[in-house]
C-alpha atoms as a PDB file:
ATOM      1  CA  UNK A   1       5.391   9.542   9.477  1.00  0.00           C
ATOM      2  CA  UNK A   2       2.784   7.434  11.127  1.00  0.00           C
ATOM      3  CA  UNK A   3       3.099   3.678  10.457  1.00  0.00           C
ATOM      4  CA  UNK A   4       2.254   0.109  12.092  1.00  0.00           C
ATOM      5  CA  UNK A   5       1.338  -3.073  10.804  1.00  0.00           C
ATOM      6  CA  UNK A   6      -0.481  -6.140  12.097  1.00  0.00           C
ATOM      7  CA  UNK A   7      -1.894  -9.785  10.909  1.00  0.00           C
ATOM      8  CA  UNK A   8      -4.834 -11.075   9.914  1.00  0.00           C
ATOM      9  CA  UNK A   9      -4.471 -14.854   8.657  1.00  0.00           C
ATOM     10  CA  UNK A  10      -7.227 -16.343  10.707  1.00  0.00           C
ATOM     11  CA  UNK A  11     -10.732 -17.551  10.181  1.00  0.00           C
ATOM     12  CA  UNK A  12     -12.526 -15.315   7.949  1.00  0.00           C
ATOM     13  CA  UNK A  13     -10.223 -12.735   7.422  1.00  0.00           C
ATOM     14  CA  UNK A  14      -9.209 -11.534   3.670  1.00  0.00           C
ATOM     15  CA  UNK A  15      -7.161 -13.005   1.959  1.00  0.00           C
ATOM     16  CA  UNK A  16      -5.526 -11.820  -1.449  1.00  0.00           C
ATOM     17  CA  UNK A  17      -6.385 -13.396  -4.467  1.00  0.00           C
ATOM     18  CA  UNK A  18      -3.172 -12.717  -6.871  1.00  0.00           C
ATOM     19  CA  UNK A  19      -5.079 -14.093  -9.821  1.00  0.00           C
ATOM     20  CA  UNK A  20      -8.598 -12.227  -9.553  1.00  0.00           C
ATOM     21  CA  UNK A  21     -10.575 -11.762 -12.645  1.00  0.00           C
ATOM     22  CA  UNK A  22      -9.825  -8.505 -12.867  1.00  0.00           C
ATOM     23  CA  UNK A  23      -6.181  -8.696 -12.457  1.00  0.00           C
ATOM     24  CA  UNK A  24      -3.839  -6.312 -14.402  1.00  0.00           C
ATOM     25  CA  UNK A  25      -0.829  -7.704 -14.723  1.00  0.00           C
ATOM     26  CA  UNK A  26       1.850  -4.946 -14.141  1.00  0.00           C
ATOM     27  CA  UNK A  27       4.682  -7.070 -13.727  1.00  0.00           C
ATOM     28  CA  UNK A  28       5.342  -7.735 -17.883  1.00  0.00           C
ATOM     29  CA  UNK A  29       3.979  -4.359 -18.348  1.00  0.00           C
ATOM     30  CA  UNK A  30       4.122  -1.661 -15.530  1.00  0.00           C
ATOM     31  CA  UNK A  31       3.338   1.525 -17.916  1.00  0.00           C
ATOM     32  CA  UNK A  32      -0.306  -0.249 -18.206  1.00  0.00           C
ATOM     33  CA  UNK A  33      -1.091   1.464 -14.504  1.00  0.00           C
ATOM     34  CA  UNK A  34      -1.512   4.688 -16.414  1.00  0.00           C
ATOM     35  CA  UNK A  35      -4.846   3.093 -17.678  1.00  0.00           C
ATOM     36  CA  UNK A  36      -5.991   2.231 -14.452  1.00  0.00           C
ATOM     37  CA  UNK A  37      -9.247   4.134 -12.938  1.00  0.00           C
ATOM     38  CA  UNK A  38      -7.307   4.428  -9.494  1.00  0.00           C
ATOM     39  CA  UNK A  39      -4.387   5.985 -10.620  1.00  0.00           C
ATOM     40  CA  UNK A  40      -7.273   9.003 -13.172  1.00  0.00           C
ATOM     41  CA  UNK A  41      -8.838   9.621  -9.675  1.00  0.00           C
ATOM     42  CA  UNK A  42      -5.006   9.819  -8.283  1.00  0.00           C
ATOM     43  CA  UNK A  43      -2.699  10.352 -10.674  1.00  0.00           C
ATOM     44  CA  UNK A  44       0.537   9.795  -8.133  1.00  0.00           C
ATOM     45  CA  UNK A  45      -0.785   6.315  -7.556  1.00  0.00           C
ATOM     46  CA  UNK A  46       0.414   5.431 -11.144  1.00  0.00           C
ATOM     47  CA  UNK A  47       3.649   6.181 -10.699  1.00  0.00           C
ATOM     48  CA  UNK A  48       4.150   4.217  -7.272  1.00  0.00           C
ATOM     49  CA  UNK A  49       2.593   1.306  -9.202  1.00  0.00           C
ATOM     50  CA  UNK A  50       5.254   1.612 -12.006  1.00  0.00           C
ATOM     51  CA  UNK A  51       7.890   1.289  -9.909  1.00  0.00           C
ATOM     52  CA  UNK A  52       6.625  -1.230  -7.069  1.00  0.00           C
ATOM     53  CA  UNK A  53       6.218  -3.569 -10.262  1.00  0.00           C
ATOM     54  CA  UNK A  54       9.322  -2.715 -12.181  1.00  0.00           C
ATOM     55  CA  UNK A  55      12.440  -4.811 -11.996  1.00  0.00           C
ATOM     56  CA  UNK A  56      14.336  -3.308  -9.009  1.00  0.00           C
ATOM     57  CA  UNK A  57      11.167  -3.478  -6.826  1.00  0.00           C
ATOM     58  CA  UNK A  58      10.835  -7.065  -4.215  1.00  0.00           C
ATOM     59  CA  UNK A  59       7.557  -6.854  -4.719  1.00  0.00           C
ATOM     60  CA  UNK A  60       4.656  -6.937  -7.140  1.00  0.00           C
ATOM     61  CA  UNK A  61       0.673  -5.399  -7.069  1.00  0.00           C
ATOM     62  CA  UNK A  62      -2.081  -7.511  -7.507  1.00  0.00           C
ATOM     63  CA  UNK A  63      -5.032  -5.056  -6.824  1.00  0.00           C
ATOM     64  CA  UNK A  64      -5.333  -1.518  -5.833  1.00  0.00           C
ATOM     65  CA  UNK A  65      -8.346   0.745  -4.760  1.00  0.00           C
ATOM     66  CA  UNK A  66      -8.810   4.905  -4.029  1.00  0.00           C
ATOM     67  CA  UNK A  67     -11.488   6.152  -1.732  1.00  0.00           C
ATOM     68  CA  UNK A  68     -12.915   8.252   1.123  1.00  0.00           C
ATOM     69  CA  UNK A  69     -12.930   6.637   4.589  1.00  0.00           C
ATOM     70  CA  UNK A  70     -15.646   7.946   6.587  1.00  0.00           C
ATOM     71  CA  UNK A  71     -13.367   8.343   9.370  1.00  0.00           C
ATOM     72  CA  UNK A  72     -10.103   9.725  10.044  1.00  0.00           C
ATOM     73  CA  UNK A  73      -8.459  10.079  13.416  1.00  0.00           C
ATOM     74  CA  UNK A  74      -6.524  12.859  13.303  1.00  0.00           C
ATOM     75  CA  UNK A  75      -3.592  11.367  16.054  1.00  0.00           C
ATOM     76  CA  UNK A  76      -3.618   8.212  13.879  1.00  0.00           C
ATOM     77  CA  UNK A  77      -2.406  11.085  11.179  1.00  0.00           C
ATOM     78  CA  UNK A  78      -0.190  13.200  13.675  1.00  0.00           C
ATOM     79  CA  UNK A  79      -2.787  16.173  12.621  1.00  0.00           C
ATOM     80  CA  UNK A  80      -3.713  16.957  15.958  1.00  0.00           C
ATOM     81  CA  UNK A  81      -5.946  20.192  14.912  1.00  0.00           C
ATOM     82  CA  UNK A  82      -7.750  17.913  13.207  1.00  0.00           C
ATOM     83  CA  UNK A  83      -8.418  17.005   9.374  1.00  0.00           C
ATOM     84  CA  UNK A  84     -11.642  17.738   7.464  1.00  0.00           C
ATOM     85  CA  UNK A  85     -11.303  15.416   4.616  1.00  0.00           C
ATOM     86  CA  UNK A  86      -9.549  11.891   4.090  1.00  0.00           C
ATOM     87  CA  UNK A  87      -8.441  10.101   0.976  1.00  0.00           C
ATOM     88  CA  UNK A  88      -6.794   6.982   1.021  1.00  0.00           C
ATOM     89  CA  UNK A  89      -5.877   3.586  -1.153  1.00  0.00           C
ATOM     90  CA  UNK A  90      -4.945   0.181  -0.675  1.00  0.00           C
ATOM     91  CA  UNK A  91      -1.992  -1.614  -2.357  1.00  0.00           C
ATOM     92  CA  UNK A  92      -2.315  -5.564  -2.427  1.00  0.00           C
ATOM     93  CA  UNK A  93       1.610  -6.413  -2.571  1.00  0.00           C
ATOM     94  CA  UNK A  94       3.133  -9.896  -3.159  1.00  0.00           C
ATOM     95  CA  UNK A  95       7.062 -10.489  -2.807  1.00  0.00           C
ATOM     96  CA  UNK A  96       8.833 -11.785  -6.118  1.00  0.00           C
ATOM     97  CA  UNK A  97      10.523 -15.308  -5.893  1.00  0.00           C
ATOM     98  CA  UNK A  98      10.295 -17.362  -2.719  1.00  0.00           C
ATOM     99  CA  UNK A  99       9.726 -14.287  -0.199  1.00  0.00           C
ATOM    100  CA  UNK A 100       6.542 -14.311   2.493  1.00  0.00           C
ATOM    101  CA  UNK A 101       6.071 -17.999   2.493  1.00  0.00           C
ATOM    102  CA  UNK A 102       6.236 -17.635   5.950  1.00  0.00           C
ATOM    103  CA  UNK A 103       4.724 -15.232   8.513  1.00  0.00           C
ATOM    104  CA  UNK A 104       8.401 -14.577  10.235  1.00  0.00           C
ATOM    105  CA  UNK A 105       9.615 -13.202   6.787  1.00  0.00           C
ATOM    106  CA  UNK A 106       6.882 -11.249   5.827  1.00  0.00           C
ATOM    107  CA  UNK A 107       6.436  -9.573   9.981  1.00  0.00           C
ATOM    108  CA  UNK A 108      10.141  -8.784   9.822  1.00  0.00           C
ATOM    109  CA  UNK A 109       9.635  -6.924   6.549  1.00  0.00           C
ATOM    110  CA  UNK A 110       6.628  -5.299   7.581  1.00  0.00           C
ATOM    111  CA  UNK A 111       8.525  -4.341  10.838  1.00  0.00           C
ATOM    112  CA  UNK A 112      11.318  -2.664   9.113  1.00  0.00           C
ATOM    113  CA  UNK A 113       9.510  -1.089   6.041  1.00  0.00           C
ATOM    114  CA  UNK A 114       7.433   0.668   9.324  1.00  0.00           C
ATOM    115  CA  UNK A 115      10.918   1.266  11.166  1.00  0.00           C
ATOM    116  CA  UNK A 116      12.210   3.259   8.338  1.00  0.00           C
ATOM    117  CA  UNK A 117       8.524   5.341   7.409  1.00  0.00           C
ATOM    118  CA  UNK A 118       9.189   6.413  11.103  1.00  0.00           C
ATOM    119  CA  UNK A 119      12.531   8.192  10.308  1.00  0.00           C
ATOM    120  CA  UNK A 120      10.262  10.508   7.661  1.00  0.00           C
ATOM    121  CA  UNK A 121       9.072  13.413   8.537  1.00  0.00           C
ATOM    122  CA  UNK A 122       5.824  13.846   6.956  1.00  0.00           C
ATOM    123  CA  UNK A 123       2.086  14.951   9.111  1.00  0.00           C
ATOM    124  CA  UNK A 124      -1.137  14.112   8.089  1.00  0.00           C
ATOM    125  CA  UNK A 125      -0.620  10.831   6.359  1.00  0.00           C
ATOM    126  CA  UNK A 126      -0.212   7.009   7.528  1.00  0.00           C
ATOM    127  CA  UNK A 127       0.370   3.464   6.559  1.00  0.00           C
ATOM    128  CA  UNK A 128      -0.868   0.476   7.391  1.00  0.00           C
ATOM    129  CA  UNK A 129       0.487  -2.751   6.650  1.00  0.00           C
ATOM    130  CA  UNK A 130      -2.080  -5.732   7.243  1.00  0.00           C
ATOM    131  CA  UNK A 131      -0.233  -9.388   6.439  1.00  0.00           C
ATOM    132  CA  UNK A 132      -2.602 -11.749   4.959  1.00  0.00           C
ATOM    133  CA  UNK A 133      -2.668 -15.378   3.427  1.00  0.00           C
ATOM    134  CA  UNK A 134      -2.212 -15.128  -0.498  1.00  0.00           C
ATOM    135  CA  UNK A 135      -3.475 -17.670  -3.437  1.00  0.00           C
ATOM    136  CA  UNK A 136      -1.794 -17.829  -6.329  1.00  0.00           C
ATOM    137  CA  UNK A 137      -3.795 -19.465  -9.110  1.00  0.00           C
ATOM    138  CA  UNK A 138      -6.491 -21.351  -6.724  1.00  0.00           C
ATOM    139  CA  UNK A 139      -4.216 -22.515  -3.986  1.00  0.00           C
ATOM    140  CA  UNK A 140      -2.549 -20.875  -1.010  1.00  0.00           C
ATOM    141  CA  UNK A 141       1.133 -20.141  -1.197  1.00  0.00           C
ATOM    142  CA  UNK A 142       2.151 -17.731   1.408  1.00  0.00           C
ATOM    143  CA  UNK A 143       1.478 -14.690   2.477  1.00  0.00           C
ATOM    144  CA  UNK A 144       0.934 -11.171   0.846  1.00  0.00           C
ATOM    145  CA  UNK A 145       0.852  -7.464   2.554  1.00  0.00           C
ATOM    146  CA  UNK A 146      -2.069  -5.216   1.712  1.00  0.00           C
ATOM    147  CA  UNK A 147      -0.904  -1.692   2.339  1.00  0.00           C
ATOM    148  CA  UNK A 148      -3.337   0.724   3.263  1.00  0.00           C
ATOM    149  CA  UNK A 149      -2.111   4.609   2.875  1.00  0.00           C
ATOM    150  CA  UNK A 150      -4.403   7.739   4.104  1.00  0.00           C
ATOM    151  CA  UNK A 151      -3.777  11.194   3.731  1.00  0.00           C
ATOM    152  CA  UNK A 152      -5.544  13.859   5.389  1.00  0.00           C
ATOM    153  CA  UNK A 153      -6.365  17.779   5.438  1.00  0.00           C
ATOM    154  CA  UNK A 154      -8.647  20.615   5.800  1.00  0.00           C
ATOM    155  CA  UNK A 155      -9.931  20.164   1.976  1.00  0.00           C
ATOM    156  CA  UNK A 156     -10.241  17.188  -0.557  1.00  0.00           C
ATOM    157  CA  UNK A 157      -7.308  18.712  -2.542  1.00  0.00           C
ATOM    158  CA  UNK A 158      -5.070  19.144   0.065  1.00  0.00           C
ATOM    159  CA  UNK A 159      -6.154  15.156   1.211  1.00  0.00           C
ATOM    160  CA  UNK A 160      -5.374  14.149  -1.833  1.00  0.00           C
ATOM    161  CA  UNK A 161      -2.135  16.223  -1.950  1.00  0.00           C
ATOM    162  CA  UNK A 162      -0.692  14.518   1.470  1.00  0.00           C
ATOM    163  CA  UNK A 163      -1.749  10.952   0.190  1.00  0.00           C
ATOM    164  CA  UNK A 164       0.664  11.597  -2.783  1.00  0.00           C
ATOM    165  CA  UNK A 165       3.424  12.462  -0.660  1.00  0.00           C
ATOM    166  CA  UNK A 166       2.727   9.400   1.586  1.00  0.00           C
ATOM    167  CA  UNK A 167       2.684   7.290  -1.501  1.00  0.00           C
ATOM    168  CA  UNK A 168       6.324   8.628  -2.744  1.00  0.00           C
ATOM    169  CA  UNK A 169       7.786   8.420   0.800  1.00  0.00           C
ATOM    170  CA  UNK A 170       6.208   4.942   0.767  1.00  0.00           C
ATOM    171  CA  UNK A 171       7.500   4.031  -2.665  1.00  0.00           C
ATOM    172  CA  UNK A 172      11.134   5.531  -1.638  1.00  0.00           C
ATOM    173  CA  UNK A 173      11.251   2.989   1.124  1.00  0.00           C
ATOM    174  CA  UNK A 174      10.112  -0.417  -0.462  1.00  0.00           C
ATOM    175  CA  UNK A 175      11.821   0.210  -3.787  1.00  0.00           C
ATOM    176  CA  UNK A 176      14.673   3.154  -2.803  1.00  0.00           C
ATOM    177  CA  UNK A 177      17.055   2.539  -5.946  1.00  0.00           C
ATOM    178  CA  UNK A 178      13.967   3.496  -8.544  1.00  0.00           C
END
């Protein structure tokens, strides 16, 4: 599977808001995801939600989005015939307790959650890890990970089909006692 992850902490660049206005809570109640608009327009999305904010999981979800990039690069998929369609999501993540308050924490875990989608064998999908600077309730505390998780293929369907199996594999690796 294709993986990498990078920073951006500087200047302008995003940061994740933990306490947005339209913030879900799944942490006291996880099953709420099945509500969610994401998770009607890609159903395997609720699941991965469930579990990355169930007890077992280090982490927790602050904001999540589906849609259709208007580019993918097929070798940034390892579908080198090329892919017709793209579907993909974003996961804001933040770690439970006193994980990511630093940038060396949060780059090793980013390093080794890539490390291990590596060992997968899956085509036509990728992740992205981006680290950014979180707030928690108006102030900045540390450091969150938006993940960012495309599937590919020669129809919508079968885009939307690899994307689920990205998010499992994804899922399996951050939270692989669920």
């Amino acid at each position: 599977m294709e993986a990498d992850w990078e920073i951006e902490v500087g200047g302008s660049a995003p940061v994740i808001d933990a306490n947005w206005s339209g913030l879900v809570d799944l942490r006291a109640e996880p099953g709420k995801a099945l509500d969610l608009m994401e998770c009607r327009q890609l159903p395997a999305l609720a699941g991965v939600l469930i579990k990355l904010n169930g007890a077992k999981s280090p982490v927790w979800t602050s904001k999540t989005d589906v849609f259709e990039p208007d580019y993918v690069d097929p070798y940034e998929v390892d579908a080198a015939g090329g892919c017709g369609f793209g579907l993909s999501c974003y996961i804001d993540m933040l770690a439970k307790g006193e994980r990511w308050r630093d940038h060396g924490e949060v780059e090793r875990d980013c390093a080794e959650i890539c490390d291990r989608l590596h060992g997968i064998e899956l085509r036509w999908c990728r992740v992205d890890l981006i680290i950014r600077r979180a707030y928690f309730f108006g102030s900045v505390e540390g450091f969150g990970t938006t993940a960012y998780l495309t599937g590919c293929g020669k129809e919508l369907e079968t885009a939307k089909a690899r994307l689920a199996e990205c998010l499992e594999a994804f899922v399996g690796v951050l939270v692989p006692e669920a």
